[in-house]
PDB file of N, CA and C in Angstrom:
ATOM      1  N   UNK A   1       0.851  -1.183   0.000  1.00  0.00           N
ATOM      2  CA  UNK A   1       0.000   0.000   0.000  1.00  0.00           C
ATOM      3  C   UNK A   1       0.895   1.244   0.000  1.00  0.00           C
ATOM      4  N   UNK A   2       0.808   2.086  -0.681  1.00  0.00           N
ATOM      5  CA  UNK A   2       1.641   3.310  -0.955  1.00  0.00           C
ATOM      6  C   UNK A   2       1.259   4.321   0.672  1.00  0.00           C
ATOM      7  N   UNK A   3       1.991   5.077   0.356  1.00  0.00           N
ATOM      8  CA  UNK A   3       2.047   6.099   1.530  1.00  0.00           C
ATOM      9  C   UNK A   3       1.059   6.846   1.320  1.00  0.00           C
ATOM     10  N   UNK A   4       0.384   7.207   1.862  1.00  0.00           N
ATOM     11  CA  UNK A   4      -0.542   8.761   2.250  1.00  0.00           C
ATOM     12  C   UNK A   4      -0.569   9.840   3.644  1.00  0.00           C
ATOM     13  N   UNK A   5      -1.074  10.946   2.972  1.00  0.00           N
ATOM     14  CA  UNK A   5      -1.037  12.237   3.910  1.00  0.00           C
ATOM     15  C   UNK A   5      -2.784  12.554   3.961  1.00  0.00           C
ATOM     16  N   UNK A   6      -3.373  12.066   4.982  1.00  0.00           N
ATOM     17  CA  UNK A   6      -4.587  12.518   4.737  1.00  0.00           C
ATOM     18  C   UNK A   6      -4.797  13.319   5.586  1.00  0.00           C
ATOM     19  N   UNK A   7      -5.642  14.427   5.475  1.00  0.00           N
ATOM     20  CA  UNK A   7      -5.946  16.075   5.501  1.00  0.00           C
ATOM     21  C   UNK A   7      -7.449  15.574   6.407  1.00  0.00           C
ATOM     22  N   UNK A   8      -8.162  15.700   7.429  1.00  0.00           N
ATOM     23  CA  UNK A   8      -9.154  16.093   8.035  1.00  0.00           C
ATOM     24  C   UNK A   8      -9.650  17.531   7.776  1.00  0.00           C
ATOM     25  N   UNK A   9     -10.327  18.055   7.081  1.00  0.00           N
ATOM     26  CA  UNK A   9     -10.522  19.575   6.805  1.00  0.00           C
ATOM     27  C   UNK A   9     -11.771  20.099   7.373  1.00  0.00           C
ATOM     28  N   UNK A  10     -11.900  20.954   7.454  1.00  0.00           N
ATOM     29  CA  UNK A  10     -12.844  21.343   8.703  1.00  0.00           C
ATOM     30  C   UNK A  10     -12.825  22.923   8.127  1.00  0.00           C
ATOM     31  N   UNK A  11     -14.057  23.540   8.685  1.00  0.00           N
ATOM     32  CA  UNK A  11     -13.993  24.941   9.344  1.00  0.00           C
ATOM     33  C   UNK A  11     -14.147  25.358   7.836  1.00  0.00           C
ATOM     34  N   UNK A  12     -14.009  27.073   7.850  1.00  0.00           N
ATOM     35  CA  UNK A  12     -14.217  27.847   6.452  1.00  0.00           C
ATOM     36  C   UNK A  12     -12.970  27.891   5.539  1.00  0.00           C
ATOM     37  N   UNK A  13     -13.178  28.626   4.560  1.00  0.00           N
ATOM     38  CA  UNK A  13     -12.302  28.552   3.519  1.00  0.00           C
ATOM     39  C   UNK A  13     -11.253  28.672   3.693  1.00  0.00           C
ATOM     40  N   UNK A  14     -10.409  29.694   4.534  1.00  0.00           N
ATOM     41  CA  UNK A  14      -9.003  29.984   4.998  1.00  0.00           C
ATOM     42  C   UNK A  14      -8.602  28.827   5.665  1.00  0.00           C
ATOM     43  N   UNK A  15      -9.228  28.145   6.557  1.00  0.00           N
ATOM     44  CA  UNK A  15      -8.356  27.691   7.150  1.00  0.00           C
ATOM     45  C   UNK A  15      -8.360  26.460   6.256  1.00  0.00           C
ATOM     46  N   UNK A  16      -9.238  26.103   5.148  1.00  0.00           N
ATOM     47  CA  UNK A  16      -9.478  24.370   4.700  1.00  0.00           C
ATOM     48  C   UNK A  16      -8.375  25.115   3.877  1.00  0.00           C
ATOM     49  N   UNK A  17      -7.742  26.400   3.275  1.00  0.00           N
ATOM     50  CA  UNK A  17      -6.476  26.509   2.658  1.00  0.00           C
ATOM     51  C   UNK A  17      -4.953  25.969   2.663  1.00  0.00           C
ATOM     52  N   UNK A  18      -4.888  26.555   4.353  1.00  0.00           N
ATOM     53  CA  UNK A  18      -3.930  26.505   5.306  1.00  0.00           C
ATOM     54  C   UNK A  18      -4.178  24.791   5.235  1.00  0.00           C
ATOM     55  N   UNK A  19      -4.824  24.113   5.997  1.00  0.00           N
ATOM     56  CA  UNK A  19      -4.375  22.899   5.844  1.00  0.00           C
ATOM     57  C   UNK A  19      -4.235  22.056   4.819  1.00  0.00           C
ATOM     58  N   UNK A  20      -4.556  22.260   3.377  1.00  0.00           N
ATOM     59  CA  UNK A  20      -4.341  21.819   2.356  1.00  0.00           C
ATOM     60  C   UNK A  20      -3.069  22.027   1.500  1.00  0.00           C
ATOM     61  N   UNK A  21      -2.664  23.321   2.134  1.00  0.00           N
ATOM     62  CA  UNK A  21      -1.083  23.397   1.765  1.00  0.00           C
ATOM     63  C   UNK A  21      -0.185  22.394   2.701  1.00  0.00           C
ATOM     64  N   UNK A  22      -0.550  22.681   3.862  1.00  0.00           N
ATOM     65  CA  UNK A  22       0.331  21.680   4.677  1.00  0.00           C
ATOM     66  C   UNK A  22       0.580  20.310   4.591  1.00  0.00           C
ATOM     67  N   UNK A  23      -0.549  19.858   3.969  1.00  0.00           N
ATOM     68  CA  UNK A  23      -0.752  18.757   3.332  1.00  0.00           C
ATOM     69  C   UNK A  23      -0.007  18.157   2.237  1.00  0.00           C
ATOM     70  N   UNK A  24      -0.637  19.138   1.368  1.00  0.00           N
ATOM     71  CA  UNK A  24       0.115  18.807   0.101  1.00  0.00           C
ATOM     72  C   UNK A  24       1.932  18.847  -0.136  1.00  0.00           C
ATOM     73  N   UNK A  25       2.022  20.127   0.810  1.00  0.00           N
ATOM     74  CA  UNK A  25       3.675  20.392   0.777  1.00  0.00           C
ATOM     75  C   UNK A  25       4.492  18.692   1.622  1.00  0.00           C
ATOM     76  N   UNK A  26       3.685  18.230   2.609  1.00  0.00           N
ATOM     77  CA  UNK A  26       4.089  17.066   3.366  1.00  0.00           C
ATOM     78  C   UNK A  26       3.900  15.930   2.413  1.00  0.00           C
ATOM     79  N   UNK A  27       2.719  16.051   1.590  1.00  0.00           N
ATOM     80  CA  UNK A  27       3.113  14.843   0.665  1.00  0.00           C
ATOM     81  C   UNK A  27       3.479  15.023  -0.350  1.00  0.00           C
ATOM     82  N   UNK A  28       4.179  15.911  -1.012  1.00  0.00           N
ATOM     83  CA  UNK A  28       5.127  16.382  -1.561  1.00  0.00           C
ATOM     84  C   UNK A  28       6.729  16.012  -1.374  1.00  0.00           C
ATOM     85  N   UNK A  29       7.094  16.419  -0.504  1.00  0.00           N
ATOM     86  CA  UNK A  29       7.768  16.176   0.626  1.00  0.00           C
ATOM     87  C   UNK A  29       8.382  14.565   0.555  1.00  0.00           C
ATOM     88  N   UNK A  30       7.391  13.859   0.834  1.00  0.00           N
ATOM     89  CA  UNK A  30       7.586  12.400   1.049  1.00  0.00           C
ATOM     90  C   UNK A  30       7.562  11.564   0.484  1.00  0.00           C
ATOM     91  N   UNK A  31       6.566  11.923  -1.442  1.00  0.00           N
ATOM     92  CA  UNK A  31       6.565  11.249  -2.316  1.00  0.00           C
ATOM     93  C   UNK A  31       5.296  10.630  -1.809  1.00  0.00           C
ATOM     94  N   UNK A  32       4.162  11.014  -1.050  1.00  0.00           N
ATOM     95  CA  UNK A  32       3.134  10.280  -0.614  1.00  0.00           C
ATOM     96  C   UNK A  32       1.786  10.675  -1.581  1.00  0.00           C
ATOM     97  N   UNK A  33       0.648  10.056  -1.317  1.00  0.00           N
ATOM     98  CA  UNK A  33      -0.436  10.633  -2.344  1.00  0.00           C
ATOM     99  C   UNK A  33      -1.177  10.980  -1.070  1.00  0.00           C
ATOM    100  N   UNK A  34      -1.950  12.802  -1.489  1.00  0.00           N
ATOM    101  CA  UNK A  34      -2.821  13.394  -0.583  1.00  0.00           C
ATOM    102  C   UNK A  34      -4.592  13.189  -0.695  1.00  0.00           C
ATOM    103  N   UNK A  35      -4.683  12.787   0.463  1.00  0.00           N
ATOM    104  CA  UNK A  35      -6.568  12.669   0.382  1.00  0.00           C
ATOM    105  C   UNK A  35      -6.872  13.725   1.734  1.00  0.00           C
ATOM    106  N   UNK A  36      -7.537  14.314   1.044  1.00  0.00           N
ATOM    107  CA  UNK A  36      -8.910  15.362   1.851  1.00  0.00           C
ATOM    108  C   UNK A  36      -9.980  14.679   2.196  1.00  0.00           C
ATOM    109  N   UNK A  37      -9.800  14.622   3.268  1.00  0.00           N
ATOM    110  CA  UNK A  37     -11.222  14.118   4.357  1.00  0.00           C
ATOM    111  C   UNK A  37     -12.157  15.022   4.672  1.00  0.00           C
ATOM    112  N   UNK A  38     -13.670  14.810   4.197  1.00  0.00           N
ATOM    113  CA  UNK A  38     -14.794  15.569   4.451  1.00  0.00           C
ATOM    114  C   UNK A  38     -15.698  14.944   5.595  1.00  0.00           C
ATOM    115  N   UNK A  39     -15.184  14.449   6.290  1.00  0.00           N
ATOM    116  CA  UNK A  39     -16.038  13.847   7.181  1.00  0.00           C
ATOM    117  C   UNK A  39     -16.816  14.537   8.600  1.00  0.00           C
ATOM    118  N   UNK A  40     -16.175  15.502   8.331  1.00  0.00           N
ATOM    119  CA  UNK A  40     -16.327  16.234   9.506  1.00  0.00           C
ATOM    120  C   UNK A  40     -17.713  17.289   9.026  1.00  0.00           C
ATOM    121  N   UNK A  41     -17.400  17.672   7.756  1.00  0.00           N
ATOM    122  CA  UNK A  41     -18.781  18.610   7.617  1.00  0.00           C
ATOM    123  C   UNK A  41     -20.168  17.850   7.407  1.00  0.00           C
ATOM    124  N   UNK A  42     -20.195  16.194   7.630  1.00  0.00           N
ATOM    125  CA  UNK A  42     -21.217  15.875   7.401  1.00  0.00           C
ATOM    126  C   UNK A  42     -22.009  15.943   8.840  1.00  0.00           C
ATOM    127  N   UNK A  43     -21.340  16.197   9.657  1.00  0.00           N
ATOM    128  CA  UNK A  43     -21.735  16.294  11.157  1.00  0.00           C
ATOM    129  C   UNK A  43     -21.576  17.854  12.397  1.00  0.00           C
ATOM    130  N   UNK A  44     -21.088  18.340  11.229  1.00  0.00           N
ATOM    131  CA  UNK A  44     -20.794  19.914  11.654  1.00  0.00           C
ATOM    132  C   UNK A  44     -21.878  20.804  11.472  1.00  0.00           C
ATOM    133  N   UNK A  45     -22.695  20.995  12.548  1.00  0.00           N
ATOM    134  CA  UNK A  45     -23.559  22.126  12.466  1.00  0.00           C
ATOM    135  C   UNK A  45     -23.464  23.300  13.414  1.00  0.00           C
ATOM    136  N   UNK A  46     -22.861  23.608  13.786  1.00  0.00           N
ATOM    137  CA  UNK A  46     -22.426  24.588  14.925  1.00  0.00           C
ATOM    138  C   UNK A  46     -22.921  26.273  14.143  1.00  0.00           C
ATOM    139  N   UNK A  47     -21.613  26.197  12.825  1.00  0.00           N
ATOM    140  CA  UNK A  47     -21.646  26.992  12.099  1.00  0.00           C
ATOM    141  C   UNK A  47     -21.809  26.548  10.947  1.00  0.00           C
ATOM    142  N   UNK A  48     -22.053  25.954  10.039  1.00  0.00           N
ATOM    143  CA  UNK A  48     -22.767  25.283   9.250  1.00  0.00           C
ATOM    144  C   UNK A  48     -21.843  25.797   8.090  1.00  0.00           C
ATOM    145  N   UNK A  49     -20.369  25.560   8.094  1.00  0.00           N
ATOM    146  CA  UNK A  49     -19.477  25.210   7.057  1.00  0.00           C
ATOM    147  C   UNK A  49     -19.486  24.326   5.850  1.00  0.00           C
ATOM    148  N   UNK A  50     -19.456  25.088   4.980  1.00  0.00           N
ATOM    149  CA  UNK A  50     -18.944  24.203   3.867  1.00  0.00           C
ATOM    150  C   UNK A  50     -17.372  23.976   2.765  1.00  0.00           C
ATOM    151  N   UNK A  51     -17.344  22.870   2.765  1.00  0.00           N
ATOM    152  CA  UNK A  51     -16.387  22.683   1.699  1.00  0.00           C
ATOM    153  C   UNK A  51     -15.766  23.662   0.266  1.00  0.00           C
ATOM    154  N   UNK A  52     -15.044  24.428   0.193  1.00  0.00           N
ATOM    155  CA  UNK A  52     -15.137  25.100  -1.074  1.00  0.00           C
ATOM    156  C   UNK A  52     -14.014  25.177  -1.370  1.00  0.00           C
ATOM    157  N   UNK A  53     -13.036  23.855  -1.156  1.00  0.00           N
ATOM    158  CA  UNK A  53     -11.677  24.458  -1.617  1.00  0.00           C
ATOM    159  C   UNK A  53     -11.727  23.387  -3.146  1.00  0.00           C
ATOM    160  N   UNK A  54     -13.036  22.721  -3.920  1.00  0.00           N
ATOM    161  CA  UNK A  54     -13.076  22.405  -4.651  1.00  0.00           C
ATOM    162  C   UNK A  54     -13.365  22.794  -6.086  1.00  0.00           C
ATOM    163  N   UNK A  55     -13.498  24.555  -5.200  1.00  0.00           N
ATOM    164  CA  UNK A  55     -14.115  25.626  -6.453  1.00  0.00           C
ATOM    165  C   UNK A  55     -12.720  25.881  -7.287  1.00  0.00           C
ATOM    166  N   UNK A  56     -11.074  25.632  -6.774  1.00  0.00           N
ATOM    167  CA  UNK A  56     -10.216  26.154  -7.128  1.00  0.00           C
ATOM    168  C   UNK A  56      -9.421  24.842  -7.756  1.00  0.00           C
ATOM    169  N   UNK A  57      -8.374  25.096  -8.602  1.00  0.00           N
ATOM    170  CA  UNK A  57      -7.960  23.589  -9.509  1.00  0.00           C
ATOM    171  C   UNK A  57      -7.271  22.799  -8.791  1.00  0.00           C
ATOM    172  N   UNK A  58      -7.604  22.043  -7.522  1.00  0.00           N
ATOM    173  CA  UNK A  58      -6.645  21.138  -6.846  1.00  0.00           C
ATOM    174  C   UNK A  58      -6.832  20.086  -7.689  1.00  0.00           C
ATOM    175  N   UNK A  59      -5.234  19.352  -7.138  1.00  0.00           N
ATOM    176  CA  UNK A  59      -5.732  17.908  -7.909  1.00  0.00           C
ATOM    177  C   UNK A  59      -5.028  16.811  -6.987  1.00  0.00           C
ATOM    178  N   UNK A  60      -6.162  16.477  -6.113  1.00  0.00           N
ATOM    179  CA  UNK A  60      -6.575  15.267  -5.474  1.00  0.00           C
ATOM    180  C   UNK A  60      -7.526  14.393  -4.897  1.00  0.00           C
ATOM    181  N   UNK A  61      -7.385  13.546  -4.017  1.00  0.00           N
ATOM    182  CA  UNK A  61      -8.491  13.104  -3.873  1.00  0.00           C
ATOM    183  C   UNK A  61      -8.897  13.385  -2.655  1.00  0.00           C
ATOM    184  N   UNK A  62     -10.674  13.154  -2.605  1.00  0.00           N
ATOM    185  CA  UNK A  62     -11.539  13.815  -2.031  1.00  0.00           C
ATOM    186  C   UNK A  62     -12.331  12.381  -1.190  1.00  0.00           C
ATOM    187  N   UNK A  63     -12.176  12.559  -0.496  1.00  0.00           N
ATOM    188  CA  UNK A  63     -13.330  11.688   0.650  1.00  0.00           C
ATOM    189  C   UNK A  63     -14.243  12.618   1.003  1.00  0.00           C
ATOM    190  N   UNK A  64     -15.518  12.022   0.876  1.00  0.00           N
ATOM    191  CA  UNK A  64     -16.522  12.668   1.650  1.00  0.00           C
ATOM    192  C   UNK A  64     -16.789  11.850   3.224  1.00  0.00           C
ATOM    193  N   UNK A  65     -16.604  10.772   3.624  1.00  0.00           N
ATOM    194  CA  UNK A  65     -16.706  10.105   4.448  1.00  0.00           C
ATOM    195  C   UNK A  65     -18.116  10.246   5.401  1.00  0.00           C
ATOM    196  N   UNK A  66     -18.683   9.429   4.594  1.00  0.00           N
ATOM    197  CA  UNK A  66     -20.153   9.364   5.284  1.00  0.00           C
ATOM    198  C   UNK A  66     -20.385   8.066   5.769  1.00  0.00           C
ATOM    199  N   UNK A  67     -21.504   7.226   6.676  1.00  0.00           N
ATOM    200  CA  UNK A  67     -21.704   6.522   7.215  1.00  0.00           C
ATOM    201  C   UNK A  67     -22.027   6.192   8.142  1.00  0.00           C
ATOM    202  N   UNK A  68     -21.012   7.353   9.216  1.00  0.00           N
ATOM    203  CA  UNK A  68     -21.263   7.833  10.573  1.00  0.00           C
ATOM    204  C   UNK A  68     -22.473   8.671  10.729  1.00  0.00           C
ATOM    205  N   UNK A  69     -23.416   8.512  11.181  1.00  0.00           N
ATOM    206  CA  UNK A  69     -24.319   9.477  12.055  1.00  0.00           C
ATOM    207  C   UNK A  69     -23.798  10.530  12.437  1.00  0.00           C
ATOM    208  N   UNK A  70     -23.872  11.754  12.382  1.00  0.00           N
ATOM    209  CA  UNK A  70     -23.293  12.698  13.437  1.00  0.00           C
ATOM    210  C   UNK A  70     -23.011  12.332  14.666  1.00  0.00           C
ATOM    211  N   UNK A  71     -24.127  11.744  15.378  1.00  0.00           N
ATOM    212  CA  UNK A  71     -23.741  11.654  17.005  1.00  0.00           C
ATOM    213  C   UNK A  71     -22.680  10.736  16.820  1.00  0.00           C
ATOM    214  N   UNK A  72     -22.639  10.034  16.683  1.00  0.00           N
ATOM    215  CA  UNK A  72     -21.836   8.555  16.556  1.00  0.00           C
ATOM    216  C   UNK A  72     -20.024   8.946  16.434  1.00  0.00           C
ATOM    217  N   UNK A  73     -20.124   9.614  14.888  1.00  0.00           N
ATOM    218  CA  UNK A  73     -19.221  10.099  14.385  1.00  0.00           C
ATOM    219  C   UNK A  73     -18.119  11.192  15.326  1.00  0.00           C
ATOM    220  N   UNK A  74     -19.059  11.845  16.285  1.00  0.00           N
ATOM    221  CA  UNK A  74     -18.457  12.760  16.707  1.00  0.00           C
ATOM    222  C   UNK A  74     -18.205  12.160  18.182  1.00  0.00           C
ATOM    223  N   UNK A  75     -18.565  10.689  18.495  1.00  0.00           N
ATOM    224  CA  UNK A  75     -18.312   9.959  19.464  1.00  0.00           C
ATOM    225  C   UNK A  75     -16.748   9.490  19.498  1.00  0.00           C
ATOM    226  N   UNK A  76     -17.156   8.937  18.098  1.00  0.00           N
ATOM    227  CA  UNK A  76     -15.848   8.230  17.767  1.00  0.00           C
ATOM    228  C   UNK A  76     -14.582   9.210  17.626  1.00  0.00           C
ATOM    229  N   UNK A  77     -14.809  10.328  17.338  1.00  0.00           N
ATOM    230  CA  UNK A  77     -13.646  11.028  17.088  1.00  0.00           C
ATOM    231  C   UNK A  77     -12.935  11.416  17.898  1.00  0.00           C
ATOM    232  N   UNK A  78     -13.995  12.265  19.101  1.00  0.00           N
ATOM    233  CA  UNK A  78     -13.477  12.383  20.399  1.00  0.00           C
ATOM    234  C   UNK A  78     -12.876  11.358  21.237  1.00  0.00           C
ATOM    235  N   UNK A  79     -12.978  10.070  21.115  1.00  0.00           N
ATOM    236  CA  UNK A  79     -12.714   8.948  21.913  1.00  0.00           C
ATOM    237  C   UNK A  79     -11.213   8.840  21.169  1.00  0.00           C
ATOM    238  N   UNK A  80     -10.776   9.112  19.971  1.00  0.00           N
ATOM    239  CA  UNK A  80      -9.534   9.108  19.457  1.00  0.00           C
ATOM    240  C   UNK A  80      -8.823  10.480  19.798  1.00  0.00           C
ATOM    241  N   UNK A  81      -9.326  11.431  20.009  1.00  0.00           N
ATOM    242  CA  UNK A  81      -8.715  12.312  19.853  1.00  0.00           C
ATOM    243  C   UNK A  81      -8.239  12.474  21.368  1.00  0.00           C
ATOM    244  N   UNK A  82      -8.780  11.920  22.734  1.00  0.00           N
ATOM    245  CA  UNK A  82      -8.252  11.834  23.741  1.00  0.00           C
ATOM    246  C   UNK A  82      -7.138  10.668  24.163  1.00  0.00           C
ATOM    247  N   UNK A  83      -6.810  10.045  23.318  1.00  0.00           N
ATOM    248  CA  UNK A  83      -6.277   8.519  23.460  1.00  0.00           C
ATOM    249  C   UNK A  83      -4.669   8.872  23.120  1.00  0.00           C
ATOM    250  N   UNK A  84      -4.082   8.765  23.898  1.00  0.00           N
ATOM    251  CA  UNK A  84      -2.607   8.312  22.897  1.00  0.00           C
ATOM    252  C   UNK A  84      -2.341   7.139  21.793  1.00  0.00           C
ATOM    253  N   UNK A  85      -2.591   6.297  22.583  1.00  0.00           N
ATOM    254  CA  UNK A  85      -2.457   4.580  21.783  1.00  0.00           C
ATOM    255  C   UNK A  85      -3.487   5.056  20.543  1.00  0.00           C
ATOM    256  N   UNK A  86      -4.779   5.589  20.761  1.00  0.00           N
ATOM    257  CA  UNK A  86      -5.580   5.241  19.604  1.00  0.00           C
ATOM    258  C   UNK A  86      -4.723   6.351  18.473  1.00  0.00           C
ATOM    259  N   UNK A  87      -4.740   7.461  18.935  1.00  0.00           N
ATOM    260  CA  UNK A  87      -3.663   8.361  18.064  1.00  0.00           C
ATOM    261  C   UNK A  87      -2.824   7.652  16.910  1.00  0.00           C
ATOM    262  N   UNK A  88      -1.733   7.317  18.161  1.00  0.00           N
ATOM    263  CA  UNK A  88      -0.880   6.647  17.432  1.00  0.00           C
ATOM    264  C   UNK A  88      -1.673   5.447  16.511  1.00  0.00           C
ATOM    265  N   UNK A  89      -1.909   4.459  16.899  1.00  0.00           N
ATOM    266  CA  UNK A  89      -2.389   3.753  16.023  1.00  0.00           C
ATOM    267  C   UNK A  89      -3.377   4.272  14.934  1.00  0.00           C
ATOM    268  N   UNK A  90      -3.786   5.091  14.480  1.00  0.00           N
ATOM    269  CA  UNK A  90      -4.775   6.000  13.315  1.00  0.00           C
ATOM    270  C   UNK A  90      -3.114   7.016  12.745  1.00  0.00           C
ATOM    271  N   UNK A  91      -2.424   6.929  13.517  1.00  0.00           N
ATOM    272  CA  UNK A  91      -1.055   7.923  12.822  1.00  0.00           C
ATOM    273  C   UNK A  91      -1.308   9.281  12.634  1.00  0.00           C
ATOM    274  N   UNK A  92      -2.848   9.446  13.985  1.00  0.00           N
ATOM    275  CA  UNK A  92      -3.067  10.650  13.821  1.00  0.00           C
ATOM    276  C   UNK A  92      -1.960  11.770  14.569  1.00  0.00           C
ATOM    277  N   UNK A  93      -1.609  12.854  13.430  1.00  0.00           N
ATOM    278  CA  UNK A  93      -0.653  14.239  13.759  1.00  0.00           C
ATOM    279  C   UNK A  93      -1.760  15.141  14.138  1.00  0.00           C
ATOM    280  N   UNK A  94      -1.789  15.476  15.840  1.00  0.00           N
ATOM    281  CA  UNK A  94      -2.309  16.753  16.258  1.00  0.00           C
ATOM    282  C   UNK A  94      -1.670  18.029  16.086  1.00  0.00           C
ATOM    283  N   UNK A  95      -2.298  19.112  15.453  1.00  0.00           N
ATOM    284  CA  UNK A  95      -1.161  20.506  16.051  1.00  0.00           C
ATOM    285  C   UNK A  95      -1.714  21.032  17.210  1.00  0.00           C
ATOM    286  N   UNK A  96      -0.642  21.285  17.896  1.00  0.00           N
ATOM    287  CA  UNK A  96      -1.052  21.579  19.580  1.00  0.00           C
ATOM    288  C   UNK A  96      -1.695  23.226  19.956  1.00  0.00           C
ATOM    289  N   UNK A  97      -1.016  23.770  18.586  1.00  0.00           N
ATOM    290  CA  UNK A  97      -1.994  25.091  18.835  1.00  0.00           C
ATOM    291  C   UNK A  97      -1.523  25.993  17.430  1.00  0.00           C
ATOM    292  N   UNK A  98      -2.430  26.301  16.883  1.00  0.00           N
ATOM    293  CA  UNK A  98      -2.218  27.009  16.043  1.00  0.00           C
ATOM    294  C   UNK A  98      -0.820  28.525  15.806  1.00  0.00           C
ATOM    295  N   UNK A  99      -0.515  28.684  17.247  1.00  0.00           N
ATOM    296  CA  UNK A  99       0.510  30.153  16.963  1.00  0.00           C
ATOM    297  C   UNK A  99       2.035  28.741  17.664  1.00  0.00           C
ATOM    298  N   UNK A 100       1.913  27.703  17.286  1.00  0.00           N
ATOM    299  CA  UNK A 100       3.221  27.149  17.882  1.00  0.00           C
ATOM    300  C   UNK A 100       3.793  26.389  16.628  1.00  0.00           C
ATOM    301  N   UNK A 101       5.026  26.354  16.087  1.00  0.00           N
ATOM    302  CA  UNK A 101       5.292  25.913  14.955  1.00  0.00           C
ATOM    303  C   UNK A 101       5.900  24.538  15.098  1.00  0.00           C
ATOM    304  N   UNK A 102       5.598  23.404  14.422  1.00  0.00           N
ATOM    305  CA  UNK A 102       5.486  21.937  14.097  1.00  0.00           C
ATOM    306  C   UNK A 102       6.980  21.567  13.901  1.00  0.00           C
ATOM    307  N   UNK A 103       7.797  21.436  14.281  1.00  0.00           N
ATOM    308  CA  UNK A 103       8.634  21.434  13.301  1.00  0.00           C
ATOM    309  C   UNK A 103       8.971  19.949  13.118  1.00  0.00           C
ATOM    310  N   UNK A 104       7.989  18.999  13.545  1.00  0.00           N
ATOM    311  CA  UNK A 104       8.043  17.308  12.926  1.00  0.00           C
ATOM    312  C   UNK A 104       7.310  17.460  11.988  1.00  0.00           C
ATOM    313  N   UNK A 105       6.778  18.173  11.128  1.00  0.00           N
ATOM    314  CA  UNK A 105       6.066  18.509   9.976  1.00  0.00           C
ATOM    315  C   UNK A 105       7.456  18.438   8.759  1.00  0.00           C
ATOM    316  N   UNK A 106       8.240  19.139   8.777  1.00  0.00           N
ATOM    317  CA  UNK A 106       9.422  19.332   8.311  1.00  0.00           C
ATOM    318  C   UNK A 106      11.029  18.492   8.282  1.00  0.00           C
ATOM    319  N   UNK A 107      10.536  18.060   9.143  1.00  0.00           N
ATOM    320  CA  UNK A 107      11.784  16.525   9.411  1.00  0.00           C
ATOM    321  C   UNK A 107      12.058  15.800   8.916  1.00  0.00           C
ATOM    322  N   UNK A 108      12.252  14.450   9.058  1.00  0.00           N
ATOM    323  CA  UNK A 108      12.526  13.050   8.347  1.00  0.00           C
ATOM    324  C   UNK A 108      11.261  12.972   7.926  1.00  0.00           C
ATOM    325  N   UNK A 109      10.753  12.567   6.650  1.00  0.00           N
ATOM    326  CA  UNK A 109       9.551  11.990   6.472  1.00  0.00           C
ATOM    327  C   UNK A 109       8.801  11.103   7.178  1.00  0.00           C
ATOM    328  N   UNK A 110       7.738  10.356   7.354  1.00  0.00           N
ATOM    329  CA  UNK A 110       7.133   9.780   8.421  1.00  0.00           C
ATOM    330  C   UNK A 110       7.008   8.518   7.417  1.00  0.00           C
ATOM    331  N   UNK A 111       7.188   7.483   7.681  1.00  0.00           N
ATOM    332  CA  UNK A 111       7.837   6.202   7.233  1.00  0.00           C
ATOM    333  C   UNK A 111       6.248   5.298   6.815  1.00  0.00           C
ATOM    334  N   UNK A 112       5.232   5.708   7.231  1.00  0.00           N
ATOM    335  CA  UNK A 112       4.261   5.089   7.049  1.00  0.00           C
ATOM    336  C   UNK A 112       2.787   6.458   6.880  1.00  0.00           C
ATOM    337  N   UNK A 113       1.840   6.408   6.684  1.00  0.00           N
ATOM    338  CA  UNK A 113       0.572   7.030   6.107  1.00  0.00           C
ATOM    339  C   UNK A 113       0.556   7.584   7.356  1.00  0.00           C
ATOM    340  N   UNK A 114       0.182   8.941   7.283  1.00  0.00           N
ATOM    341  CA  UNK A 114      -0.788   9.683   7.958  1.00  0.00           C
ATOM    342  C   UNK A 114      -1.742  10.738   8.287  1.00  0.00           C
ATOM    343  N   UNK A 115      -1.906  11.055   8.996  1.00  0.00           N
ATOM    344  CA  UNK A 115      -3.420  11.828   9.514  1.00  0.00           C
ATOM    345  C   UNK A 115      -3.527  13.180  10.280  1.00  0.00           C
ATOM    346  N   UNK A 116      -3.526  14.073   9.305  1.00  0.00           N
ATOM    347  CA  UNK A 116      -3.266  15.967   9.978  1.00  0.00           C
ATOM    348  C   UNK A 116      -4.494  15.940  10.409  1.00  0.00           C
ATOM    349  N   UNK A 117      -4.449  16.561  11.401  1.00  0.00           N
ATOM    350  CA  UNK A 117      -5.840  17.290  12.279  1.00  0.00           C
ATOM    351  C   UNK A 117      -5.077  18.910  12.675  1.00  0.00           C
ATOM    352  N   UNK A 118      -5.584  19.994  12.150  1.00  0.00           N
ATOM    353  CA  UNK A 118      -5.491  20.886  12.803  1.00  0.00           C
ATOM    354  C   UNK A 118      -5.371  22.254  11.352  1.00  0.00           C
ATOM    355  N   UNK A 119      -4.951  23.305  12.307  1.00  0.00           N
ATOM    356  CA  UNK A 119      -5.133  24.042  11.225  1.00  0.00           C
ATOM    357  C   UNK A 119      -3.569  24.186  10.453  1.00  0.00           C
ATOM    358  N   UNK A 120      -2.777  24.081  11.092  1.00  0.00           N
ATOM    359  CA  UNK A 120      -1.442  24.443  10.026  1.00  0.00           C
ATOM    360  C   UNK A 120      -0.886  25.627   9.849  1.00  0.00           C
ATOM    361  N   UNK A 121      -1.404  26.585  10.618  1.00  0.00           N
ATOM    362  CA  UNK A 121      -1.388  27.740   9.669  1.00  0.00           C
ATOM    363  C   UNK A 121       0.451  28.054  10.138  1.00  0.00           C
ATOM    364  N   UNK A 122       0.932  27.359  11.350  1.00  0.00           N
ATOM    365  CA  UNK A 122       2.639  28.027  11.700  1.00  0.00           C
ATOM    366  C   UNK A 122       3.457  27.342  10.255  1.00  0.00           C
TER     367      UNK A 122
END
């Protein structure tokens, strides 16, 4: 199975920017192939975001990731997103805060597929 950088994207247009560069530059980077995860706006109603970084010429692939229920979905996520072990095992990369800069983003490449959550913007 080839390497991947998959993108969780979330929130409005700027920031689904910001993490799609980060993305792409990381699988760039690594020789990996990038997928954008939509899974999150199928359960996001807070502010009732949408997807629009498809209005502009990217070229990759797109998950919509449906299946999950909202409640469910947003069960499951949180139950990973507090976990170390589950982390690690999903190869999910948290950024710890948006004004602090990553710099394992930029390092040795990451030897196996993984999973940005956050915004990217350092």
């Amino acid at each position: 199975m080839a390497k991947t950088v998959r993108v969780l994207l979330y929130t409005g247009l700027g920031n689904q920017m910001f993490m799609y560069a980060a993305g792409r530059a990381l699988a760039w980077r690594t020789g990996s192939g990038l997928i954008l995860e939509l899974r999150r706006y199928v359960y996001e109603n807070t502010y009732h975001r949408v997807f629009l970084l498809d209005q502009f010429p990217i070229a990759t692939e797109i998950e919509e990731g449906r299946g999950l229920d909202r409640k469910l979905g947003r069960q499951v996520e949180a139950r990973i997103l507090k976990s170390l072990s589950l982390r690690r095992l999903w190869r999910l990369r948290l950024e710890r805060s948006p004004d602090i800069y990553e710099p394992d983003l930029v390092k040795a490449p990451p030897s196996r597929s993984i999973i940005l959550d956050g915004y990217w913007q350092s």
